[in-house]
Protein backbone atom coordinates (compact mmCIF):
# COMPACT_ATOMS: atom_id res chain seq x y z
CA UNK A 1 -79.75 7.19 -17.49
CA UNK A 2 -77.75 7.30 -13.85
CA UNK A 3 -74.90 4.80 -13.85
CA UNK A 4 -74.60 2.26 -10.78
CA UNK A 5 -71.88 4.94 -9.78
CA UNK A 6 -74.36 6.67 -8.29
CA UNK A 7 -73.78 6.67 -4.36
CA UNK A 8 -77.93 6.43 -3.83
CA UNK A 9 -80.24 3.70 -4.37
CA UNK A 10 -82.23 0.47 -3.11
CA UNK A 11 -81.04 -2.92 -1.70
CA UNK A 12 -83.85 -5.60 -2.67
CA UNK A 13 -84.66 -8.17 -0.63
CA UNK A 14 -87.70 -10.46 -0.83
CA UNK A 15 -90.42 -10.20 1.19
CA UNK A 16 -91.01 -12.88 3.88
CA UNK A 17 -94.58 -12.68 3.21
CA UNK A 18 -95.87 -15.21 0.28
CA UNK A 19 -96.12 -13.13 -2.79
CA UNK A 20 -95.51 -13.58 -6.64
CA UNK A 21 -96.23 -15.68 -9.32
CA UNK A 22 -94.55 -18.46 -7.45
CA UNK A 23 -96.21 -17.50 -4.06
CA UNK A 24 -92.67 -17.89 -1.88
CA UNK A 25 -91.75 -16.88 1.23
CA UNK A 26 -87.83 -15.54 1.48
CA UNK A 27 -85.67 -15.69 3.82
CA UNK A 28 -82.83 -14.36 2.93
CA UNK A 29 -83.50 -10.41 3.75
CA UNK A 30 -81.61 -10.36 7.04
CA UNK A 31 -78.13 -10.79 4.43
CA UNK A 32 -78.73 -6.69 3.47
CA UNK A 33 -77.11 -5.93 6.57
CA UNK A 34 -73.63 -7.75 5.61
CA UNK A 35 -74.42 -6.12 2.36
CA UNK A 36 -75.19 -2.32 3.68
CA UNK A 37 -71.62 -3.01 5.69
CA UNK A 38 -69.74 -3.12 2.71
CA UNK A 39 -71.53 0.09 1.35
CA UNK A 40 -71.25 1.59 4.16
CA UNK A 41 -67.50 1.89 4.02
CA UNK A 42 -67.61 3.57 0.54
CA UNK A 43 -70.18 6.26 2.31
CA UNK A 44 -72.70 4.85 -0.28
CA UNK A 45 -76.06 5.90 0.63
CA UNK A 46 -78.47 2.99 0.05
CA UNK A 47 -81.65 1.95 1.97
CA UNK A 48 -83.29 -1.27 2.19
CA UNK A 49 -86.81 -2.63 1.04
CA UNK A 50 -88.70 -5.12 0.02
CA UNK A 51 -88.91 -6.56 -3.33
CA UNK A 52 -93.03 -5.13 -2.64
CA UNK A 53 -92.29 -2.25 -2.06
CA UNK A 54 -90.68 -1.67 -5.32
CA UNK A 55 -93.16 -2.96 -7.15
CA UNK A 56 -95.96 -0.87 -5.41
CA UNK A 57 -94.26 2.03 -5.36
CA UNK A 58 -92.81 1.29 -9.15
CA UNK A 59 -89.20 2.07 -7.91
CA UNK A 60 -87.89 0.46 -10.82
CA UNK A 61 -85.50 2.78 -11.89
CA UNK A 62 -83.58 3.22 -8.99
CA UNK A 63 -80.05 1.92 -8.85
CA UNK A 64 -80.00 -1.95 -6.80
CA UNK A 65 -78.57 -4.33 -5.18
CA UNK A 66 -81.03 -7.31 -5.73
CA UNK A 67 -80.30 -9.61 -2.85
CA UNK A 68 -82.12 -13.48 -3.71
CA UNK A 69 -82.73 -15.14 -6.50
CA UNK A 70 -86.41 -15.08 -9.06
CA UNK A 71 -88.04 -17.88 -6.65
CA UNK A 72 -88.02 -15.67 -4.31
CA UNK A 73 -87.25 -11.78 -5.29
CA UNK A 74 -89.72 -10.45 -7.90
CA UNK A 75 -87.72 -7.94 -8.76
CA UNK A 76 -84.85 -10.64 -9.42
CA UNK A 77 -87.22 -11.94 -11.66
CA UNK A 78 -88.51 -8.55 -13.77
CA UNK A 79 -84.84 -7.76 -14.68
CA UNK A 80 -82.65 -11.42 -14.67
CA UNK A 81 -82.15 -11.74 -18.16
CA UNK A 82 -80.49 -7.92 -18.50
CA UNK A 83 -77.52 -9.56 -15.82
CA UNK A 84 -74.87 -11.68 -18.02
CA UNK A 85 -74.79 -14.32 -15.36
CA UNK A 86 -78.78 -15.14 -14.71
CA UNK A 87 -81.17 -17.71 -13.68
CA UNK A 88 -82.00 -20.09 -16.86
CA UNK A 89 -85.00 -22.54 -16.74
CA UNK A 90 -88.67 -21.66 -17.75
CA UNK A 91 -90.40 -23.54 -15.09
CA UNK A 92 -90.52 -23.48 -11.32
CA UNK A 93 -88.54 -23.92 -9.30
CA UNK A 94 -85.64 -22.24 -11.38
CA UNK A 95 -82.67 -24.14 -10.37
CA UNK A 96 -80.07 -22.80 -12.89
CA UNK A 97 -78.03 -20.35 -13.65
CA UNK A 98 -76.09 -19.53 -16.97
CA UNK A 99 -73.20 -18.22 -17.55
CA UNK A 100 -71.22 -16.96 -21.00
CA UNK A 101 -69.31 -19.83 -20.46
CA UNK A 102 -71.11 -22.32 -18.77
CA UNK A 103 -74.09 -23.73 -16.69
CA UNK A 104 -74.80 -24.28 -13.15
CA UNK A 105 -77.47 -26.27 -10.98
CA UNK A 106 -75.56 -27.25 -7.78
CA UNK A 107 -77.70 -25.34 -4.98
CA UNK A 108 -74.25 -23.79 -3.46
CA UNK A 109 -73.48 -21.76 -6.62
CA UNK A 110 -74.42 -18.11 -6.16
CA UNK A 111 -73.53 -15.13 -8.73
CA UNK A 112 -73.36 -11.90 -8.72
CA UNK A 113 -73.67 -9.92 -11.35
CA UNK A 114 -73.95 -6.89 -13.14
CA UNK A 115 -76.15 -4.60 -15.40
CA UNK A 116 -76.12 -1.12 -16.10
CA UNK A 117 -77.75 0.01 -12.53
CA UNK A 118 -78.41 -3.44 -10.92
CA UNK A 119 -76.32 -5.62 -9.14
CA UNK A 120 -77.79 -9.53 -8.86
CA UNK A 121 -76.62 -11.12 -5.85
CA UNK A 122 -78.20 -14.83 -5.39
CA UNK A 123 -77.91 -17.75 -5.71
CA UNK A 124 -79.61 -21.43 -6.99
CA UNK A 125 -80.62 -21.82 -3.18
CA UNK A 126 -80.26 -20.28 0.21
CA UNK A 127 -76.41 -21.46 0.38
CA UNK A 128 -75.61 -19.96 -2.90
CA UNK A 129 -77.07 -16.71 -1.83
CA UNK A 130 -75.05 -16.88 1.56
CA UNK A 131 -71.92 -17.78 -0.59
CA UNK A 132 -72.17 -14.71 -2.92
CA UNK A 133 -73.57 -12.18 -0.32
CA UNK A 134 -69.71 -13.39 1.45
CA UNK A 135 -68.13 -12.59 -1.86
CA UNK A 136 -69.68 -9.25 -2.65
CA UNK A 137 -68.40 -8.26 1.11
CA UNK A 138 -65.12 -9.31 0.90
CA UNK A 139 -64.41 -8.78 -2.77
CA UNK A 140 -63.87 -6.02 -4.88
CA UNK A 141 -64.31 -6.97 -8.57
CA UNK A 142 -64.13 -5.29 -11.97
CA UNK A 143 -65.97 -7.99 -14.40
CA UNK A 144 -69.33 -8.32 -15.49
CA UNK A 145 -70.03 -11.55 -13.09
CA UNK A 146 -68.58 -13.95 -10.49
CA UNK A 147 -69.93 -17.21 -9.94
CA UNK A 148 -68.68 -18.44 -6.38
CA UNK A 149 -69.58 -22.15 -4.76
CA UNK A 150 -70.33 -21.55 -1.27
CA UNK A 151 -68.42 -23.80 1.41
CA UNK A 152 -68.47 -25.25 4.78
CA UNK A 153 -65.20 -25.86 6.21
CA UNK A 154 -65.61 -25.62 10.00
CA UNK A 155 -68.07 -28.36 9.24
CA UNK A 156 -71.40 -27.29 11.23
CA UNK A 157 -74.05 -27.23 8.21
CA UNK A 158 -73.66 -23.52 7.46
CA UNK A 159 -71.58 -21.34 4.39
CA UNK A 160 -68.79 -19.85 6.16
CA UNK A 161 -66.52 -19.30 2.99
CA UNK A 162 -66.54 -19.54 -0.70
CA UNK A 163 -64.24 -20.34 -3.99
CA UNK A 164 -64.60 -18.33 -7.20
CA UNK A 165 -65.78 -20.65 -9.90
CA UNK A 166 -65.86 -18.31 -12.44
């Protein structure tokens, strides 16, 4: 198998359209671009689709960057419980995420984490995603996970920054 080395492969993001088991809309795709910025710099070669696509096309072995959480990105779904840090919860609307260490529901907590060739960034709602989409631009990290609350600080409703939880 390729390692997430590789400088080729997909970022996921859900489709706006209603789809899934849950039949939910997201609207979180427009974050691949902060995402493909970062990427960009490292001359990493990655193209952007929708969670649909992948599963029409059965791209499923291409490396990712999964951008959403399972609500909302089937693909999220098919592979969260290979991440170490991944959404908990058997019943809609998922609203958890576990941890090695511990156990999250407060809808600014956003992960991202790690598998062999995937790469989960999400988070419990919209402002966790925002939170760790930040992170995974501004950070370079070497673990397994990150769990990151996003914050407000200029004070005018929307995630401008974040703290690392975990």
């Amino acid at each position: 198998k390729k390692s997430f080395n590789s400088k080729k492969g997909l970022i996921v993001v859900g489709s706006p359209d209603q789809h899934g088991e849950d039949q939910v809309r997201a609207r979180d795709g427009h974050l691949s671009g902060e995402i493909g910025i970062k990427l960009g710099k490292h001359h990493l070669d990655f193209r952007t689709v929708w969670d649909t696509e992948v599963v029409r096309d059965e791209l499923f072995n291409k490396n990712m960057i999964i951008i959403g959480g399972i609500l909302t990105n089937t693909v999220a779904k098919k592979f969260n419980e290979d991440f170490p840090a991944y959404f908990s919860g058997d019943s809609f609307p998922y609203r958890e995420i576990s941890t090695p260490k511990n156990t999250y529901s407060d809808p600014d907590i956003g992960i991202i984490s790690r598998s062999k060739n995937h790469i989960l960034v999400a988070g419990i709602r919209n402002t966790g995603t925002r939170a760790a989409v930040k992170a995974f631009k501004e950070k370079d990290f070497e673990k397994d996970y990150l769990v990151v609350k996003g914050l407000d600080l200029d004070g005018d409703g929307e995630i401008d920054d974040y703290e690392v939880i975990e």
